[in-house]
N, C-alpha and C. Protein backbone atom coordinates (compact mmCIF):
# COMPACT_ATOMS: atom_id res chain seq x y z
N UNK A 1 81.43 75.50 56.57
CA UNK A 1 81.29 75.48 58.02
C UNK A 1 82.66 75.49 58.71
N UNK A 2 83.46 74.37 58.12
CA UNK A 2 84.75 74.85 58.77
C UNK A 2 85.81 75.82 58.59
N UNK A 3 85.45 76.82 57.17
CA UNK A 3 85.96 77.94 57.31
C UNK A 3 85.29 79.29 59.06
N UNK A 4 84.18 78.75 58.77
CA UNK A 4 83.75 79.80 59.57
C UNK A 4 84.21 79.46 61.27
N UNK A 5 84.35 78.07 61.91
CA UNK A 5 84.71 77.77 62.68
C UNK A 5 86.02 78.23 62.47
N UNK A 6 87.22 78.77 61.73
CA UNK A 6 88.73 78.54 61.54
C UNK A 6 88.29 80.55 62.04
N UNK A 7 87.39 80.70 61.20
CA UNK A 7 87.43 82.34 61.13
C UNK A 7 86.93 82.69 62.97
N UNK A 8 86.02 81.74 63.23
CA UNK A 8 85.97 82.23 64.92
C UNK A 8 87.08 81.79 65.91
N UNK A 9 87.98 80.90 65.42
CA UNK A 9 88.80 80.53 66.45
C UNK A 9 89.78 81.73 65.95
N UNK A 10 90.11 81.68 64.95
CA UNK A 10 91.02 82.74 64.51
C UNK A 10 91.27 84.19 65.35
N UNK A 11 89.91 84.89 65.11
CA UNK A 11 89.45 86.04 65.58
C UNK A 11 89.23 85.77 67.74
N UNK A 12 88.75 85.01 68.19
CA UNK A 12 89.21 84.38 69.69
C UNK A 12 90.86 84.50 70.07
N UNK A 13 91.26 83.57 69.21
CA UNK A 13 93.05 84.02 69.67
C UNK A 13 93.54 85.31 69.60
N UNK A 14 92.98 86.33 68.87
CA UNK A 14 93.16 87.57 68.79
C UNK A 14 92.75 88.30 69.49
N UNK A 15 91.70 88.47 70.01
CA UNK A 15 90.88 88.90 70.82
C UNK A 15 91.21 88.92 72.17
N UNK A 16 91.64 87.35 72.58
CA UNK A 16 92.02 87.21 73.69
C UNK A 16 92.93 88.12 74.74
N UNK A 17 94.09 88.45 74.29
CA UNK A 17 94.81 89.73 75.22
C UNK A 17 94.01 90.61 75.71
N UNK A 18 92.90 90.79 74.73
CA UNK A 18 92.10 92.28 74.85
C UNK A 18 91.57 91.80 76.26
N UNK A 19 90.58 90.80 75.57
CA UNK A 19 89.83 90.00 77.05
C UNK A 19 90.75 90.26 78.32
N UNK A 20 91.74 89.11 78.37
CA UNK A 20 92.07 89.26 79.43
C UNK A 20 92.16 90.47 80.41
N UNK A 21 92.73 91.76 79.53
CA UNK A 21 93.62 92.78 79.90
C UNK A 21 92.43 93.72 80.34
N UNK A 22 90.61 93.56 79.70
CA UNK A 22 89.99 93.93 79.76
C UNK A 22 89.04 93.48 81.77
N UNK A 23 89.36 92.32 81.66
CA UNK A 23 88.82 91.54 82.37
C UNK A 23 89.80 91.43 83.75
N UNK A 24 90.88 91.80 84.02
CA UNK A 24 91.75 91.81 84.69
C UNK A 24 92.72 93.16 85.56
N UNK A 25 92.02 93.96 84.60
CA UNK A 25 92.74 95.61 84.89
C UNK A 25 91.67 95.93 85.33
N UNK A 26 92.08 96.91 87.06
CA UNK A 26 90.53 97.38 87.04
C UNK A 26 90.66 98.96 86.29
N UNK A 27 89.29 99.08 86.66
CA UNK A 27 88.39 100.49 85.60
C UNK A 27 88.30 101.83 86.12
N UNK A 28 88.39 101.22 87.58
CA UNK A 28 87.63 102.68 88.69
C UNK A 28 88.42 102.46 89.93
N UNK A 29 87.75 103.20 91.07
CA UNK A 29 88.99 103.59 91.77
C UNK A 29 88.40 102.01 93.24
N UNK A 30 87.60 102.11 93.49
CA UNK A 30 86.88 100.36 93.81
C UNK A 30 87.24 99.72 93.82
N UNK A 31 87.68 98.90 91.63
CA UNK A 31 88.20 98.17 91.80
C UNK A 31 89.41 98.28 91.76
N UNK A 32 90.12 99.14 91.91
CA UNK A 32 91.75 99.22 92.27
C UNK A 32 91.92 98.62 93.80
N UNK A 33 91.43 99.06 94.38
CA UNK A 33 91.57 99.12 95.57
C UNK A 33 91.48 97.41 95.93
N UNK A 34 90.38 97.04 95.68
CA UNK A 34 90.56 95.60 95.71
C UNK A 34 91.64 94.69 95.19
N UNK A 35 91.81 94.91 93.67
CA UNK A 35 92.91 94.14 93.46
C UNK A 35 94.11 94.58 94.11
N UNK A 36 94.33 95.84 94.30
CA UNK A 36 95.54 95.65 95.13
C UNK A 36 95.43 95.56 96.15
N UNK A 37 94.78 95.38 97.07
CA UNK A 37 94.67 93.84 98.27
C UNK A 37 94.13 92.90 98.00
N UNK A 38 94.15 92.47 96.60
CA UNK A 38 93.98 90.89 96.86
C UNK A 38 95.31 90.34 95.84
N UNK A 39 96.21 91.08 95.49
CA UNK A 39 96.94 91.09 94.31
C UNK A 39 98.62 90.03 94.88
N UNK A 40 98.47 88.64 93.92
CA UNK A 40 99.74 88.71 94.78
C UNK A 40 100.90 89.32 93.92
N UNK A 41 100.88 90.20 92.96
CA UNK A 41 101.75 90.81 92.25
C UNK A 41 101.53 92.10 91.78
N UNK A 42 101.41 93.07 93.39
CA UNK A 42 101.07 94.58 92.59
C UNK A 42 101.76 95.08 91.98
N UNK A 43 102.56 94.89 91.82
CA UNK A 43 103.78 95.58 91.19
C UNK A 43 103.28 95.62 89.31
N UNK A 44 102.68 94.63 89.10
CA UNK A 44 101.84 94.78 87.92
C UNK A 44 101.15 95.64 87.66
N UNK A 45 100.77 96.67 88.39
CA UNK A 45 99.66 97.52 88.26
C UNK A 45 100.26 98.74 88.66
N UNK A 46 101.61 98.88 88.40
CA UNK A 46 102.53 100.19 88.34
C UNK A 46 102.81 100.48 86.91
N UNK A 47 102.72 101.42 86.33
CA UNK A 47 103.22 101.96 85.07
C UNK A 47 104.76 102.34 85.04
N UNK A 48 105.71 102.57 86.45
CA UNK A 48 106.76 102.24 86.33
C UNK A 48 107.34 102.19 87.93
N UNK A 49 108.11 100.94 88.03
CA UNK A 49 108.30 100.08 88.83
C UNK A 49 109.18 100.80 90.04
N UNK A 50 109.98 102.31 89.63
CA UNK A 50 110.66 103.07 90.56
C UNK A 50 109.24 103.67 91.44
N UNK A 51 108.25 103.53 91.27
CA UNK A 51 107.05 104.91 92.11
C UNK A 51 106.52 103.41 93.09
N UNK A 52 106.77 102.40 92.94
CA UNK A 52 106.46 101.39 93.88
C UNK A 52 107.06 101.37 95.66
N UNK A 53 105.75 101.56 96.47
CA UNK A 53 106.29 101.80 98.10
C UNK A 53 105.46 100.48 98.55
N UNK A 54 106.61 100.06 98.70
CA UNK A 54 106.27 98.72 99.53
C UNK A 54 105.43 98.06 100.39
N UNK A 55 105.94 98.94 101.55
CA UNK A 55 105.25 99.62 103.10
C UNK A 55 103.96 99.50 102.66
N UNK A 56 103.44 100.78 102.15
CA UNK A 56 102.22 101.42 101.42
C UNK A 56 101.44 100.05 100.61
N UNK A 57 102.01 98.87 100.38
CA UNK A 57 101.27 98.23 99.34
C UNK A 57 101.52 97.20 100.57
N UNK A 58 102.06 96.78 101.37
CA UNK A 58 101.32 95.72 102.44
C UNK A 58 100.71 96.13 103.61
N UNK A 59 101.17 97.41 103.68
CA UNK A 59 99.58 98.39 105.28
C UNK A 59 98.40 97.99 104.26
N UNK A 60 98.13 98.26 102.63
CA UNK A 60 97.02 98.26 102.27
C UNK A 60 96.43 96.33 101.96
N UNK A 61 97.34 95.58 102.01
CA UNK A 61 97.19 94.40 101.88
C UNK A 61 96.43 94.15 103.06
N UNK A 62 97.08 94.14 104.60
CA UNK A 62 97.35 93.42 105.36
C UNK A 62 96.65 94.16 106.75
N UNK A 63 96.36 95.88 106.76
CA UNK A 63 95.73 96.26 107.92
C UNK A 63 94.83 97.28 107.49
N UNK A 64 94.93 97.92 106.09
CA UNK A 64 93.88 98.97 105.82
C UNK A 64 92.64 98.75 105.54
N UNK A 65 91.19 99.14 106.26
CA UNK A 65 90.23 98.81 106.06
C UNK A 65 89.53 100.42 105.65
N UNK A 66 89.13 100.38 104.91
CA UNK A 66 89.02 102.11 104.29
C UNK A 66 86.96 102.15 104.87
N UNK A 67 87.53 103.57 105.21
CA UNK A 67 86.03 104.01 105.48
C UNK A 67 85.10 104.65 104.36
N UNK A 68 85.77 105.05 103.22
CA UNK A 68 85.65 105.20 102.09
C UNK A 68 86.46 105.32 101.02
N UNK A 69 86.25 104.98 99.51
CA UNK A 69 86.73 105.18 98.64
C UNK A 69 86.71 106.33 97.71
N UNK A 70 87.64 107.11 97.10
CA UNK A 70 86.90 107.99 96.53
C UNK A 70 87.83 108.26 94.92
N UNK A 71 87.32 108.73 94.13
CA UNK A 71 87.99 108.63 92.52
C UNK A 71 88.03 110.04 92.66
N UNK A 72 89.55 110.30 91.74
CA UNK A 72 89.51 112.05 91.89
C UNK A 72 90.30 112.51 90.54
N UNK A 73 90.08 113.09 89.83
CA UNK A 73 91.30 113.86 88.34
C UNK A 73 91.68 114.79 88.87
N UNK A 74 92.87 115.36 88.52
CA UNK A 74 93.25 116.52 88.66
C UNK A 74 93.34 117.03 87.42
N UNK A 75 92.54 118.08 87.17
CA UNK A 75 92.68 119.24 85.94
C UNK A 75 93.53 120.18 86.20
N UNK A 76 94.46 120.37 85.42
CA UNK A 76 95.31 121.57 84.89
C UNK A 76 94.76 121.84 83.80
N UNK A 77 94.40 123.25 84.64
CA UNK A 77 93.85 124.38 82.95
C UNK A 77 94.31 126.45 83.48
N UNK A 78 95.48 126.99 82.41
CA UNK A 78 96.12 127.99 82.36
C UNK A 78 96.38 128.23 83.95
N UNK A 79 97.25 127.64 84.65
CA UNK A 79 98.10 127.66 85.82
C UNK A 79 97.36 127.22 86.96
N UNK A 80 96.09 127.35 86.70
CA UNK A 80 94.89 126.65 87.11
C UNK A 80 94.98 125.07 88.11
N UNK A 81 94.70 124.74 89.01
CA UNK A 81 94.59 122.93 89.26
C UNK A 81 93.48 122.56 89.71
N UNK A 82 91.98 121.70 89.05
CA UNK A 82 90.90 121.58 89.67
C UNK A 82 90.80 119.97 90.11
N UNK A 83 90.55 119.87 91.39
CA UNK A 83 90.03 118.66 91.91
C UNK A 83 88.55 118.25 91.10
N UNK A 84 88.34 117.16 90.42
CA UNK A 84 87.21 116.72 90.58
C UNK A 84 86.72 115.41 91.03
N UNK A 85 86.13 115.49 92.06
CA UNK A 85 85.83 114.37 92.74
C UNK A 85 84.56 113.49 91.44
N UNK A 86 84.97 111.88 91.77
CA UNK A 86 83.91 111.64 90.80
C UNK A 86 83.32 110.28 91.67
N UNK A 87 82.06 109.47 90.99
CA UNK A 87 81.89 108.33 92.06
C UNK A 87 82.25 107.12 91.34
N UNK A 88 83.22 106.69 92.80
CA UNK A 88 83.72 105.27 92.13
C UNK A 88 82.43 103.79 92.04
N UNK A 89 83.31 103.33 91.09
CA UNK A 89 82.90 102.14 91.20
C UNK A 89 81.56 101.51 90.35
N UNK A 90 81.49 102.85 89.80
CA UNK A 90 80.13 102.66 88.57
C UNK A 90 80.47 102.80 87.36
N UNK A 91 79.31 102.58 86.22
CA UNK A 91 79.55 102.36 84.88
C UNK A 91 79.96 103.84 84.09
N UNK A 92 79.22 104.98 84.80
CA UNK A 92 79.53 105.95 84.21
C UNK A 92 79.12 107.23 85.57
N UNK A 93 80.50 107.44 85.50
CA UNK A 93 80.84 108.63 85.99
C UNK A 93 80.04 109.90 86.32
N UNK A 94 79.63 110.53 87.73
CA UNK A 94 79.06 111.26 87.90
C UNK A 94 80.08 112.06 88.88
N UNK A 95 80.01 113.48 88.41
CA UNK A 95 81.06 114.43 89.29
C UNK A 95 79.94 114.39 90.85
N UNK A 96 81.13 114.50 91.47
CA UNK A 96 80.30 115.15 92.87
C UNK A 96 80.81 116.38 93.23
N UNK A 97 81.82 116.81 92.98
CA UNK A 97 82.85 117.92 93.28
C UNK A 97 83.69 118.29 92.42
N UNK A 98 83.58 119.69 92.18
CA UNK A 98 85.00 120.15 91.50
C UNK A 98 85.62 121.61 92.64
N UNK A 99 86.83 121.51 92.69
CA UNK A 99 87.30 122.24 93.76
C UNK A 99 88.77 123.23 93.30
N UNK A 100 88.68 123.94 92.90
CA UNK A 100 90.41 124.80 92.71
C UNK A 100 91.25 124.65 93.89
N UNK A 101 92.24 123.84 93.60
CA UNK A 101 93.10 123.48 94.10
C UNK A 101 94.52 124.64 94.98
N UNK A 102 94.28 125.02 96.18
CA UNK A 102 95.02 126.04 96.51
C UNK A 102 96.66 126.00 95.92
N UNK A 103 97.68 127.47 95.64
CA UNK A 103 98.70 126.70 95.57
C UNK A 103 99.40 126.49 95.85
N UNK A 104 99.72 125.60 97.01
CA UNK A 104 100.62 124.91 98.11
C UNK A 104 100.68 123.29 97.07
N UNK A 105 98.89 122.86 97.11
CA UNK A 105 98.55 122.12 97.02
C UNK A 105 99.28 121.69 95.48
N UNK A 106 98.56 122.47 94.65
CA UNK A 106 99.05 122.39 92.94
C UNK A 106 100.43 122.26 93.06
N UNK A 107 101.43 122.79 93.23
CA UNK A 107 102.61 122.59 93.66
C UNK A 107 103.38 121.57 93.92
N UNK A 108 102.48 120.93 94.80
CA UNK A 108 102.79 119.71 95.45
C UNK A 108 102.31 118.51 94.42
N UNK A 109 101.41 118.83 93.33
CA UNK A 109 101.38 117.62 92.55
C UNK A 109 101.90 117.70 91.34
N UNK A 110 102.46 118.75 91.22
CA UNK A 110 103.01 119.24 89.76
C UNK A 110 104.47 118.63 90.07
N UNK A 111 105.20 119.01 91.24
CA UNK A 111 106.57 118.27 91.61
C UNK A 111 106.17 117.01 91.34
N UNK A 112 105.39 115.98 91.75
CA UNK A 112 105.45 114.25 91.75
C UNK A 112 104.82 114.15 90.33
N UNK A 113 105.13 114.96 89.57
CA UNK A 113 105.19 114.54 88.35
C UNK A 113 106.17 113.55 87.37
């Protein structure tokens, strides 16, 4: 018995990062939006810390009330750029839109690369 208790605490301490990181990162575009207005450390939720706008992260703290949310990929396929709109905030993903991206537009996201 107390191997098996050693083997569940064991496997818990291990586990745990996952948990947290699981339980704490959001998934969809919803809960982004929330934690970063309720976040007192967005800067955590940058993959790198130079693309961080300040401004932009306390208008959304402190006065942005959104009339909607919306989740979007951008596909690149052979010079190609497709919008696909998808719906946030659920377990599994349903397109609502896919759109070819004019190219002004493609352009413009291929530079903020």
């Amino acid at each position: 018995m107390k191997k098996i208790l050693a083997i569940i605490f064991a496997l818990l301490i291990i586990a745990a990062p996952t948990i947290h990181w699981a339980i704490t990162n959001p998934s969809n575009s919803l809960e982004l939006m929330q934690t970063l207005r309720n976040s007192d450390n967005p800067e955590s939720l940058f993959l790198d810390p130079k693309n961080i706008d300040y401004k932009s992260i306390e208008y959304i703290q402190e006065e942005f009330n959104p009339n909607m949310i919306t989740q979007i990929t951008l596909l690149e396929v052979n010079e190609k750029t497709h919008l696909i709109k998808t719906t946030p905030g659920t377990k599994k993903m349903k397109i609502i839109t896919i759109e070819e991206l004019p190219i002004e537009i493609r352009e413009y996201f291929i530079g903020r690369e």
